[in-house]
N, C-alpha and C. Protein backbone atom coordinates (compact mmCIF):
# COMPACT_ATOMS: atom_id res chain seq x y z
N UNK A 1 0.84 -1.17 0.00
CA UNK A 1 0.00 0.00 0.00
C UNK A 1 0.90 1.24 0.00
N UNK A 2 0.19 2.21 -0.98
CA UNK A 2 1.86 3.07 -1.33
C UNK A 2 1.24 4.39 0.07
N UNK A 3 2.18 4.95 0.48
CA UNK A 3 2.48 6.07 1.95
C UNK A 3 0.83 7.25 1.23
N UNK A 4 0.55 7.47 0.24
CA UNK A 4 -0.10 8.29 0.26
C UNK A 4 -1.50 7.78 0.63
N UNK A 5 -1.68 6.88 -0.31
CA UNK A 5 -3.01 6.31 0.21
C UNK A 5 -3.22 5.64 1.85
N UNK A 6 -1.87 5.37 2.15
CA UNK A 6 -1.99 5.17 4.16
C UNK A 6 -2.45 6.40 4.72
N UNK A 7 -1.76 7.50 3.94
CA UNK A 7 -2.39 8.35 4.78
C UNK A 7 -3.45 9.35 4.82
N UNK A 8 -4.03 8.94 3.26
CA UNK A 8 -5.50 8.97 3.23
C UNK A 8 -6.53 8.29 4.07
N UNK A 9 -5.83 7.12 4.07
CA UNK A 9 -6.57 5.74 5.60
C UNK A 9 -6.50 6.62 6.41
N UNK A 10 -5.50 6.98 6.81
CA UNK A 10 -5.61 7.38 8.22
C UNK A 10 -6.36 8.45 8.85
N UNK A 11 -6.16 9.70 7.42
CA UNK A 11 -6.94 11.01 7.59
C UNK A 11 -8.46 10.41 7.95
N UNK A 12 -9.37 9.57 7.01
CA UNK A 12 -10.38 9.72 7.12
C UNK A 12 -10.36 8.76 8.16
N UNK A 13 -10.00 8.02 9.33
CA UNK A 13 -10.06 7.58 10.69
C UNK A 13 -9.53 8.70 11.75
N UNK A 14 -9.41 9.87 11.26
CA UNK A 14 -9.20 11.05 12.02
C UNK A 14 -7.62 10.89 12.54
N UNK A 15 -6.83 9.93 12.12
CA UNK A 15 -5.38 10.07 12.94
C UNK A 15 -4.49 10.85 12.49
N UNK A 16 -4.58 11.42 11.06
CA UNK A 16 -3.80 12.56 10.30
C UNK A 16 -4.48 13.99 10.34
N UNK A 17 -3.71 14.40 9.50
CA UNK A 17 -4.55 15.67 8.76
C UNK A 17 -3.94 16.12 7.51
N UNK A 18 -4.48 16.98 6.95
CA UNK A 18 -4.01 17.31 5.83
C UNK A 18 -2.30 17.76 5.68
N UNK A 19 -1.65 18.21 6.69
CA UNK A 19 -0.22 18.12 6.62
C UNK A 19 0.33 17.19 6.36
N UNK A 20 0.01 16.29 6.59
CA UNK A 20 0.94 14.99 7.06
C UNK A 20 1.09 14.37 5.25
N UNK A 21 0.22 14.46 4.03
CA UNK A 21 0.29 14.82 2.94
C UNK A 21 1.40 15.48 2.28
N UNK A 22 2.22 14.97 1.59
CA UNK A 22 2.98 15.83 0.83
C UNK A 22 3.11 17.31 0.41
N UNK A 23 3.87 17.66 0.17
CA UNK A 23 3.13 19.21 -0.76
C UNK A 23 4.06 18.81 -2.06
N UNK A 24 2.94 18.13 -2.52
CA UNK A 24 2.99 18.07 -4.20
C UNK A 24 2.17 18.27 -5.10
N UNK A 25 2.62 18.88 -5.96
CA UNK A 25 0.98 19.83 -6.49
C UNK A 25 0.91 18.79 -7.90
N UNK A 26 1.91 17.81 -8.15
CA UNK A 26 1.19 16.80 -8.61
C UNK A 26 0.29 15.66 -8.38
N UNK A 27 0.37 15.37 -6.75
CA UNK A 27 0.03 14.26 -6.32
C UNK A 27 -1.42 15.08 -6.17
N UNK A 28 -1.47 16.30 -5.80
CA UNK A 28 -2.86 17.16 -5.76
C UNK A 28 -3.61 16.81 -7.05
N UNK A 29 -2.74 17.56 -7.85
CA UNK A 29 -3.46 17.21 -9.38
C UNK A 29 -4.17 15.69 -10.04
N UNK A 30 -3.80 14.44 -9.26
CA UNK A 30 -4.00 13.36 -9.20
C UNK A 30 -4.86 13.34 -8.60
N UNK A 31 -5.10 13.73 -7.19
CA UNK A 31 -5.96 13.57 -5.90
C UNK A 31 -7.09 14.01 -6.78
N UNK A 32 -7.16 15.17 -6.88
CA UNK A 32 -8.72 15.53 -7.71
C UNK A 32 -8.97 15.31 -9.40
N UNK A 33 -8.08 14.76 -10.04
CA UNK A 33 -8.36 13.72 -11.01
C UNK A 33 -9.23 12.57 -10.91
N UNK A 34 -8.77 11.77 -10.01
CA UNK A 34 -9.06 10.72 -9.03
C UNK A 34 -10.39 11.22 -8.87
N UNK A 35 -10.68 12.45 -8.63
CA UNK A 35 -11.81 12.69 -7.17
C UNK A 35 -13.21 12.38 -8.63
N UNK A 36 -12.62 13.35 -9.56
CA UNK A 36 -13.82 13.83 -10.44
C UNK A 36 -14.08 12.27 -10.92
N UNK A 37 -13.06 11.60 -11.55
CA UNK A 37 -13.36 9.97 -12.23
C UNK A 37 -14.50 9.33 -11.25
N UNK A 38 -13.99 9.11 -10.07
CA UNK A 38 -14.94 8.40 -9.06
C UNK A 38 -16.54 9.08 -9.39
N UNK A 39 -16.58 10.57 -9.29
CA UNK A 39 -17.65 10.96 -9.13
C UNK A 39 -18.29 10.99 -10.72
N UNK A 40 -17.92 10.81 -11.67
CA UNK A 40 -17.92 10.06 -13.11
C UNK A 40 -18.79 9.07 -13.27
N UNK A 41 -17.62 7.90 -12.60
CA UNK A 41 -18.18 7.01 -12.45
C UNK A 41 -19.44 6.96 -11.93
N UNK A 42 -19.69 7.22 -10.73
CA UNK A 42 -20.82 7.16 -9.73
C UNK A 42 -22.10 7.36 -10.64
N UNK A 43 -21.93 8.33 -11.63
CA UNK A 43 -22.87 9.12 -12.42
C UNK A 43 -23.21 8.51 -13.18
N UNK A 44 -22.26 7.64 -14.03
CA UNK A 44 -22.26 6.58 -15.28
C UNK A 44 -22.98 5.07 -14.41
N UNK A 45 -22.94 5.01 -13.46
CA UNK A 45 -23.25 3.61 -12.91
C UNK A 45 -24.55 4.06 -12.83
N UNK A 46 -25.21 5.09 -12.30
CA UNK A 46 -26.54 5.82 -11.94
C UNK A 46 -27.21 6.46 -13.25
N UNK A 47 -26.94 6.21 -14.01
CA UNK A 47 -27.50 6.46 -15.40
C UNK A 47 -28.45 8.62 -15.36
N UNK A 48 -26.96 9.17 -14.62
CA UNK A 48 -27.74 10.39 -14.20
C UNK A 48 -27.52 11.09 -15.60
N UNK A 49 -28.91 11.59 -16.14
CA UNK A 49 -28.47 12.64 -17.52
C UNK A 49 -28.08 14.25 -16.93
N UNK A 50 -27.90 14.85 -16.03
CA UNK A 50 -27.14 15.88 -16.00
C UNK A 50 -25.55 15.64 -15.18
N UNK A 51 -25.21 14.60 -15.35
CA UNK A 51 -24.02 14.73 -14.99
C UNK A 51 -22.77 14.98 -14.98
N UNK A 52 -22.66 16.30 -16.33
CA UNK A 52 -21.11 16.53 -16.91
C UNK A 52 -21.77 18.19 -16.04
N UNK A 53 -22.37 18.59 -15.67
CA UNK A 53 -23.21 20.16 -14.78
C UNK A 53 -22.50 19.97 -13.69
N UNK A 54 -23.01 19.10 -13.29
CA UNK A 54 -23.38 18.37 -11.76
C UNK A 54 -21.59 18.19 -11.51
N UNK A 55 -21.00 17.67 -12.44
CA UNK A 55 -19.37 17.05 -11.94
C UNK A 55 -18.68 18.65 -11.91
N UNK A 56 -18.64 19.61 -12.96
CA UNK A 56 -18.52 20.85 -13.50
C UNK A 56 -18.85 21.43 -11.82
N UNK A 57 -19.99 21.48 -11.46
CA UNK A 57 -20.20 22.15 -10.19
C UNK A 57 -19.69 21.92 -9.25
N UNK A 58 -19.61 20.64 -8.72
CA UNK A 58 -18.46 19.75 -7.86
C UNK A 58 -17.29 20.37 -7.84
N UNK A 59 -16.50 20.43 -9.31
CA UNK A 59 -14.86 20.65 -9.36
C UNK A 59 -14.80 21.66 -8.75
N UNK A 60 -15.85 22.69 -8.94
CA UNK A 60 -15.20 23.89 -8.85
C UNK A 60 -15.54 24.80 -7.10
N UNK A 61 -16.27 23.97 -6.85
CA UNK A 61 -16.79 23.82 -4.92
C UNK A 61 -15.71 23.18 -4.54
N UNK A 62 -14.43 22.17 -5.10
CA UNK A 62 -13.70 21.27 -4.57
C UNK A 62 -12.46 22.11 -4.61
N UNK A 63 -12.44 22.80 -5.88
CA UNK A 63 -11.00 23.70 -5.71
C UNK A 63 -11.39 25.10 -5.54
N UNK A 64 -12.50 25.74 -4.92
CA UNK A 64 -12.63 27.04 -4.68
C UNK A 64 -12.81 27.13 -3.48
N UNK A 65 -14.00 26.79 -2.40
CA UNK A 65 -13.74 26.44 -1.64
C UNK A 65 -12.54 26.76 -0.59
N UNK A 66 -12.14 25.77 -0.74
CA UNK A 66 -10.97 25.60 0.02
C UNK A 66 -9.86 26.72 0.19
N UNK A 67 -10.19 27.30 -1.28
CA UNK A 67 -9.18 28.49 -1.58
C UNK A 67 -9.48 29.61 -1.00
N UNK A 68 -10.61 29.44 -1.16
CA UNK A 68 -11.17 31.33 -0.74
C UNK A 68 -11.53 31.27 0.96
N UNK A 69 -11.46 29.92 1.61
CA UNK A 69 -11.54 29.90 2.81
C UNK A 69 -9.87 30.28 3.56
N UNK A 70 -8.97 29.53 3.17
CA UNK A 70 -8.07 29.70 3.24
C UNK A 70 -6.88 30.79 2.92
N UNK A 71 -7.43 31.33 1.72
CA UNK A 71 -7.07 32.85 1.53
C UNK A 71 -7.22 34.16 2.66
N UNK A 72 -9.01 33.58 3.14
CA UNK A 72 -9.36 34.34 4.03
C UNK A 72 -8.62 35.03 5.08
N UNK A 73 -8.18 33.35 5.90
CA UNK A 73 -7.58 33.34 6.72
C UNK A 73 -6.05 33.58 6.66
N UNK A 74 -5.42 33.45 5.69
CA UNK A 74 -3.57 34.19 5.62
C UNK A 74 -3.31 32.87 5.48
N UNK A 75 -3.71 32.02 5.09
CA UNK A 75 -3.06 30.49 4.99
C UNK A 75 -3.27 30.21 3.77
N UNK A 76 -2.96 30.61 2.77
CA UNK A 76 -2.95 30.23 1.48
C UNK A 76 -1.97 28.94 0.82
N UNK A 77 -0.88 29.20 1.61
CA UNK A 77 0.10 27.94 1.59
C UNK A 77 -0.10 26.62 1.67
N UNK A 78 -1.65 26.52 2.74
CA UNK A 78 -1.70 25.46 3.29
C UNK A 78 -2.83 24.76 1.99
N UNK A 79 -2.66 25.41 0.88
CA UNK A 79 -3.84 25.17 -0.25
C UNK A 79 -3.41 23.61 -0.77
N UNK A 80 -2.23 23.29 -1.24
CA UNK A 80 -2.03 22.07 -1.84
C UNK A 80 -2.55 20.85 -0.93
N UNK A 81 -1.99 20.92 -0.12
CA UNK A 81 -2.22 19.55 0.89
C UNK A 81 -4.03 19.68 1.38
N UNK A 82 -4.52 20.60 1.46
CA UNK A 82 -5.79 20.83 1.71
C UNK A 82 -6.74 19.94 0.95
N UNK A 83 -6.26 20.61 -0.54
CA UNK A 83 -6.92 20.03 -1.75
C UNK A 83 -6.64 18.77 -1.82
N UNK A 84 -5.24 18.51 -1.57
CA UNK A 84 -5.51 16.73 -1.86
C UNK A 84 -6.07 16.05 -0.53
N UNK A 85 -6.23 16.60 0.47
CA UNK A 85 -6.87 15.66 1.38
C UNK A 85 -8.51 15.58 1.17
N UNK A 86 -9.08 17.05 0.75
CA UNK A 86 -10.87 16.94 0.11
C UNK A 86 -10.79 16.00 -1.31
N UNK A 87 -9.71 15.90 -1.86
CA UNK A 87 -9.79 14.94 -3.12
C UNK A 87 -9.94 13.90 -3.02
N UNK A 88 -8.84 13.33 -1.62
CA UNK A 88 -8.22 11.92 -1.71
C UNK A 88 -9.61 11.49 -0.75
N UNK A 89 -10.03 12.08 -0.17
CA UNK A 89 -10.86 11.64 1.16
C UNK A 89 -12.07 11.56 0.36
N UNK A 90 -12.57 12.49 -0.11
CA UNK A 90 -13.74 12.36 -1.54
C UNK A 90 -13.56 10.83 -2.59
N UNK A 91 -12.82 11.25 -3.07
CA UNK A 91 -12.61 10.08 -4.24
C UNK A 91 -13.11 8.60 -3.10
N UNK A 92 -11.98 8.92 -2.40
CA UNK A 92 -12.36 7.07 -1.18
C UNK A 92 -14.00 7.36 -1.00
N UNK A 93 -14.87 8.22 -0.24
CA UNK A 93 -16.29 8.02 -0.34
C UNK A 93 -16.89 7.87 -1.38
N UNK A 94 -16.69 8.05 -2.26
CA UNK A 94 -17.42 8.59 -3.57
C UNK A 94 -17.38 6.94 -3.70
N UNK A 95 -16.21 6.02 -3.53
CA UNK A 95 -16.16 4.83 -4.51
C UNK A 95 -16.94 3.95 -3.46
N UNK A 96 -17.07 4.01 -1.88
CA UNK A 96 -17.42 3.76 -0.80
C UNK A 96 -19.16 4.03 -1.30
N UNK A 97 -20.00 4.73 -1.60
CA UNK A 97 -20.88 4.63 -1.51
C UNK A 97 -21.27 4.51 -3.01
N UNK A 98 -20.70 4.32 -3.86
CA UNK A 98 -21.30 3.38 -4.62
C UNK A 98 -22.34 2.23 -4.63
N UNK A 99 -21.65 1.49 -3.76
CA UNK A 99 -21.93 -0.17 -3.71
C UNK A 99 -23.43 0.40 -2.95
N UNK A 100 -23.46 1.08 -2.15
CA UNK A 100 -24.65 1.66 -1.67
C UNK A 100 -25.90 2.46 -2.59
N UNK A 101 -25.45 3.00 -3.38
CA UNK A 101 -26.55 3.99 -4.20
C UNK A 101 -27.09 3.13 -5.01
N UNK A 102 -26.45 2.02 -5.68
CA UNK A 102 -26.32 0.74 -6.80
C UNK A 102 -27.63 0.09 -5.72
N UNK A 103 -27.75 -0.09 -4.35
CA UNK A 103 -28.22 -1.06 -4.12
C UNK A 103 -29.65 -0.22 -3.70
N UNK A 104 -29.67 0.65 -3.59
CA UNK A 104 -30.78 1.81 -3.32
C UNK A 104 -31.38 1.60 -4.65
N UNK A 105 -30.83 1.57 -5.62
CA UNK A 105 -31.31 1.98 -6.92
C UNK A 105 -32.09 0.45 -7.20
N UNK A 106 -31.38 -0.40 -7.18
CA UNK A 106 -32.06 -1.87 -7.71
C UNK A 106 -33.91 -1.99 -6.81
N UNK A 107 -33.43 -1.37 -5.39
CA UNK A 107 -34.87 -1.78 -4.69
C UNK A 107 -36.03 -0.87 -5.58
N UNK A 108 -37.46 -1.23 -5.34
CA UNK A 108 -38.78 -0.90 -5.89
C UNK A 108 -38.73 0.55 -4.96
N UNK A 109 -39.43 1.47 -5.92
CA UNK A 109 -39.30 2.94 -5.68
C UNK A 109 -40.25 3.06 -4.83
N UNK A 110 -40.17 3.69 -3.56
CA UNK A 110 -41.15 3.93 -2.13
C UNK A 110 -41.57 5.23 -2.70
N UNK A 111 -43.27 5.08 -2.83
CA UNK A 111 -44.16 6.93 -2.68
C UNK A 111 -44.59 7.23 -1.50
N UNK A 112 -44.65 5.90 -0.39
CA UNK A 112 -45.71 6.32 0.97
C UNK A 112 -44.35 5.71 2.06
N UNK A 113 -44.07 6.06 3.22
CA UNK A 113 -43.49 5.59 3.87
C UNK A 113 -43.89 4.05 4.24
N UNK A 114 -45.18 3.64 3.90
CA UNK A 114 -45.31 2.31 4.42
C UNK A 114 -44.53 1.68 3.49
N UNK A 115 -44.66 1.68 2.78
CA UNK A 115 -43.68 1.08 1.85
C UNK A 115 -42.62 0.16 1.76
N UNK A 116 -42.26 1.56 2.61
CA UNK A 116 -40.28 0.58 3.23
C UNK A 116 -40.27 -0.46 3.91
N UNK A 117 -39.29 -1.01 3.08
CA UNK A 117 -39.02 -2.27 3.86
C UNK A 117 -37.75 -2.21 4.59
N UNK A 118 -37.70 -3.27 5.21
CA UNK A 118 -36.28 -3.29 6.17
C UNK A 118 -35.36 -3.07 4.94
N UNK A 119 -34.87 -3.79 3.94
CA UNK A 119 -33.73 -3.21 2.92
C UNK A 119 -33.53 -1.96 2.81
N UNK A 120 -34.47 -1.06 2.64
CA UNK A 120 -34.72 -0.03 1.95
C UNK A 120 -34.24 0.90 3.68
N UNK A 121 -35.01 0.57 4.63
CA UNK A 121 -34.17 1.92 6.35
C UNK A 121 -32.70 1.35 6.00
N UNK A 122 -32.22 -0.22 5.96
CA UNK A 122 -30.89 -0.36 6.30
C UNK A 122 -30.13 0.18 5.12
N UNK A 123 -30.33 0.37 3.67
CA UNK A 123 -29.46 1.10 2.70
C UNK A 123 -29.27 2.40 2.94
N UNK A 124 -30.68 3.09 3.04
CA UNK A 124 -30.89 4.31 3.82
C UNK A 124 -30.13 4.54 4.83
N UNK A 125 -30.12 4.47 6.05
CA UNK A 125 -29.49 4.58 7.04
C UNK A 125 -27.71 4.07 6.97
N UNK A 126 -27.37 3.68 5.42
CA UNK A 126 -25.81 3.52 5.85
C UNK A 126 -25.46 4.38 4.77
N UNK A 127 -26.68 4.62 3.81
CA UNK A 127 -26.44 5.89 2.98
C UNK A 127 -26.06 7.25 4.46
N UNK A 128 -26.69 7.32 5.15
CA UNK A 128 -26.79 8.39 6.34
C UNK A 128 -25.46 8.19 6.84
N UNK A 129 -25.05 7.62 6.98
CA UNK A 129 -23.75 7.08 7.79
C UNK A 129 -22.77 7.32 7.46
N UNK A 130 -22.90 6.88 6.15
CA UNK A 130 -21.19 7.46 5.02
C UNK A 130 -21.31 9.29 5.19
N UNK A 131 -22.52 9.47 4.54
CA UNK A 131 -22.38 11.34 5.25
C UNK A 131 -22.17 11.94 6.20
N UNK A 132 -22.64 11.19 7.06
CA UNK A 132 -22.18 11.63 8.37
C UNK A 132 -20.44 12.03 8.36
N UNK A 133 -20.24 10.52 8.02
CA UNK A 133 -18.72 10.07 8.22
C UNK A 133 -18.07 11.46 7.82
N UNK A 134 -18.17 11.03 6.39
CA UNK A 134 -17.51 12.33 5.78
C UNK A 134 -17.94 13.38 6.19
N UNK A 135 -19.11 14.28 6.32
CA UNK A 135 -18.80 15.45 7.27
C UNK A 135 -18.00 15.39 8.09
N UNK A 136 -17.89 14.41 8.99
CA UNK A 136 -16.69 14.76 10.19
C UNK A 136 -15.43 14.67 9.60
N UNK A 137 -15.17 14.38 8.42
CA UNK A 137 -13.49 13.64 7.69
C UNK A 137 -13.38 15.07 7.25
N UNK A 138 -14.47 15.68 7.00
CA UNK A 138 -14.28 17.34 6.27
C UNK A 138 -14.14 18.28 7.09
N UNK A 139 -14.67 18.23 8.59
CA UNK A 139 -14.81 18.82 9.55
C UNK A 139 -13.43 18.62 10.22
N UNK A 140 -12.86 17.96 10.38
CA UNK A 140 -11.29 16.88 10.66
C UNK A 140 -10.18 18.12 10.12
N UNK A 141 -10.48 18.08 8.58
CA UNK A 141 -9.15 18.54 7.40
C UNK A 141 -9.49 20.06 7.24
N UNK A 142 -10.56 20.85 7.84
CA UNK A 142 -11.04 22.37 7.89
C UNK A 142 -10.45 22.33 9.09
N UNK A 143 -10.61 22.05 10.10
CA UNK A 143 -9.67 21.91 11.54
C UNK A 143 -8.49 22.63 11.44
N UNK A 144 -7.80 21.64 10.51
CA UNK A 144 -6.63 21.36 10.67
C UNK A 144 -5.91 22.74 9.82
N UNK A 145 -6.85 22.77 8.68
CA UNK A 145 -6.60 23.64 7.90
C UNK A 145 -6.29 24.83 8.16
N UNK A 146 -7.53 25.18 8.37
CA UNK A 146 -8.11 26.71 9.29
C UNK A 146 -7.11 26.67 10.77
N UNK A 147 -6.51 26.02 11.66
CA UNK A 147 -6.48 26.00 12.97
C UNK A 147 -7.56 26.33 13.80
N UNK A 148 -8.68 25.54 13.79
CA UNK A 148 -9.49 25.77 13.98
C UNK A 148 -10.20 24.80 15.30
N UNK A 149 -10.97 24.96 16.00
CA UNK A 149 -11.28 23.65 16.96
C UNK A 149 -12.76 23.02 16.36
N UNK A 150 -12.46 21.97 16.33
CA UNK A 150 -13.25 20.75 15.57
C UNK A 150 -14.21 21.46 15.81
N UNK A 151 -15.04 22.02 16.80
CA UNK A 151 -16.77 22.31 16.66
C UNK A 151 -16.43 23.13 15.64
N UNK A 152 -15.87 24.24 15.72
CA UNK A 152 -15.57 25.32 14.21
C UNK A 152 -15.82 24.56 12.81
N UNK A 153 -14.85 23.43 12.65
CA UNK A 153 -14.99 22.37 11.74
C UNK A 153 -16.11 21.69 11.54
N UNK A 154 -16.95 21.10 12.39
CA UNK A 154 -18.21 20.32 11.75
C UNK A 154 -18.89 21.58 11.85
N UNK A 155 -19.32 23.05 12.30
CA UNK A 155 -20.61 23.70 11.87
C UNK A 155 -20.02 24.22 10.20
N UNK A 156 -18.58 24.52 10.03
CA UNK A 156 -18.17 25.22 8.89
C UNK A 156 -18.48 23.59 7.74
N UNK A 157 -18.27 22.44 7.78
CA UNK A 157 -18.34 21.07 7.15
C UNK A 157 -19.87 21.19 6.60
N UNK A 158 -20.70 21.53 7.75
CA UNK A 158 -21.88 21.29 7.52
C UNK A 158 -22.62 22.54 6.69
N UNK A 159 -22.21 23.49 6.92
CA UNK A 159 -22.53 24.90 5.95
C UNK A 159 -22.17 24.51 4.35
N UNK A 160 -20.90 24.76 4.42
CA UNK A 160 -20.54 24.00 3.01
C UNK A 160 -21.39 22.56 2.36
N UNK A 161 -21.49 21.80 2.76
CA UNK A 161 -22.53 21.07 2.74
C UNK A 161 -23.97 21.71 1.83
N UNK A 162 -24.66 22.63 3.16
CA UNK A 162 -25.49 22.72 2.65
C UNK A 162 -25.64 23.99 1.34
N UNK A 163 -24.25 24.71 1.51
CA UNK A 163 -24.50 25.67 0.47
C UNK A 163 -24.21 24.56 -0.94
N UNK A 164 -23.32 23.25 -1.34
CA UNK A 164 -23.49 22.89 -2.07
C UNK A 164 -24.78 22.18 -2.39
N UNK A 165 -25.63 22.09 -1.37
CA UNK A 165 -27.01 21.26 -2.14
C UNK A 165 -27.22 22.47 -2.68
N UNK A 166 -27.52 23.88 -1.77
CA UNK A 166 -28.61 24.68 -2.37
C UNK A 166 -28.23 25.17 -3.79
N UNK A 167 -27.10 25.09 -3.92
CA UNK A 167 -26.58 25.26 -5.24
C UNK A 167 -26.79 24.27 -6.55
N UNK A 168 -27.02 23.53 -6.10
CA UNK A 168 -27.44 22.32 -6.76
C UNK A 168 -28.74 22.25 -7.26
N UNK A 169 -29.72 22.39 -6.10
CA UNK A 169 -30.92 22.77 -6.31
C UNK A 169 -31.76 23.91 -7.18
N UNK A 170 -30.33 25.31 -6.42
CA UNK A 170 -30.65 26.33 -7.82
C UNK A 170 -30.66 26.04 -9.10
N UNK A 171 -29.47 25.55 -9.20
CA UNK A 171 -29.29 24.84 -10.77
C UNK A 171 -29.62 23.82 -11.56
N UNK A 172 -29.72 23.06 -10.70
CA UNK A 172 -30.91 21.85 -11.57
C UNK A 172 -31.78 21.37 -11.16
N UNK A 173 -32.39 22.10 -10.23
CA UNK A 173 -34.02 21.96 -9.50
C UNK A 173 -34.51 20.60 -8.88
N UNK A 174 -33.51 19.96 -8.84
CA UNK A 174 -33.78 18.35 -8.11
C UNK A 174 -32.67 18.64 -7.39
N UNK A 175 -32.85 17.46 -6.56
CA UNK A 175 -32.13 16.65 -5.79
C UNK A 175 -31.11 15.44 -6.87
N UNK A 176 -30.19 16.06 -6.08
CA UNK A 176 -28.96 14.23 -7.01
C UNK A 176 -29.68 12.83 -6.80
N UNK A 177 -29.17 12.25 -7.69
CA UNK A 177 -29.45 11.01 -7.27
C UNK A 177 -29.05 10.15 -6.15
C-alpha cells in the first residue's frame, strides 16, 4: 500500500490531517483527477443525464472552496495539501458509496413511507452514515486547515454542505441522485 493512500486511511479515521500529505501539487493534481473519475463514475453507474453540470459544479466547490476559505484566513500555503486531502478523502467516499446507491437503486421505488421495507431503512441509514462520516473527515481537514477547533470544523463542514445542495438545487431543480 503506497504512503499516500496510508495516509489517506488514516486522515479519514481522524489520525492525520491534511499536513501529514505531501506538498505536491502533482500528487494534488491526481488527488482531484481521481476525485472527479470516481464521481464520473458514480454518475455513469446511476444512469444520471445531467451529470457533466453536476461534476462541473463539484470541481469547482472542490478547488474554490478551500481556496477562498483559506485565503481568508492568511493560509494560502496550506492550499495544496488541503486540496488533496478533500480529493483523496472524496474520491475514497465517492467509490465507498457506490456499492450503496447501486443497491438503493435496484430496490422498488417507495411513494408512501409504508412502503419501506427493512432493505430499503438499512441502505438508507448507511447511505446516512457514510455522510455523516464524511462530514466529520471534512470537519477533521477544515480543523486542521483553518487551525481551527473541531466544533468550528463540523458547523463550517456542515454549511458548506449545505451551500453545495442549495446550489445544486438552484441549478438543476432536483435533488442528485
Amino acid at each position: 500500500m503506497s504512503a499516500t493512500f496510508r495516509t489517506l486511511i488514516d486522515l479519514c479515521l481522524l489520525r492525520r490531517g491534511p499536513q501529514d500529505l505531501p506538498y505536491d501539487a502533482g500528487l494534488t493534481r491526481n488527488l482531484v483527477l481521481l476525485s472527479v473519475a470516481t464521481e464520473a463514475l458514480y454518475a455513469q453507474l446511476l444512469e444520471s443525464s445531467d451529470a457533466l453540470p453536476r461534476l462541473a459544479l463539484s470541481l469547482a466547490l472542490l478547488l474554490g472552496l478551500p481556496w477562498l476559505l483559506l485565503q481568508w484566513r492568511g493560509l494560502a500555503a496550506r492550499y495544496v495539501q488541503t486540496l488533496a486531502a478533500f480529493a483523496g478523502s472524496g474520491a475514497l467516499f465517492t467509490a465507498a458509496f457506490i456499492p450503496v446507491a447501486l443497491w438503493l437503486q435496484s430496490l422498488p421505488v417507495v411513494e408512501r413511507p409504508e412502503q419501506m421495507t427493512g432493505e430499503h431503512s438499512i441502505a438508507v441509514l448507511l447511505g446516512y452514515a457514510l455522510l455523516g462520516c464524511k462530514l466529520l473527515i471534512n470537519a477533521h481537514i477544515l480543523r486542521h486547515a483553518l487551525s481551527w477547533p473541531l466544533s468550528a470544523g463540523v458547523l463550517l463542514a456542515f454549511g458548506l454542505l449545505l451551500i453545495e445542495l442549495g446550489l445544486d438545487r438552484l441549478l438543476f431543480g432536483v435533488p442528485p441522485a
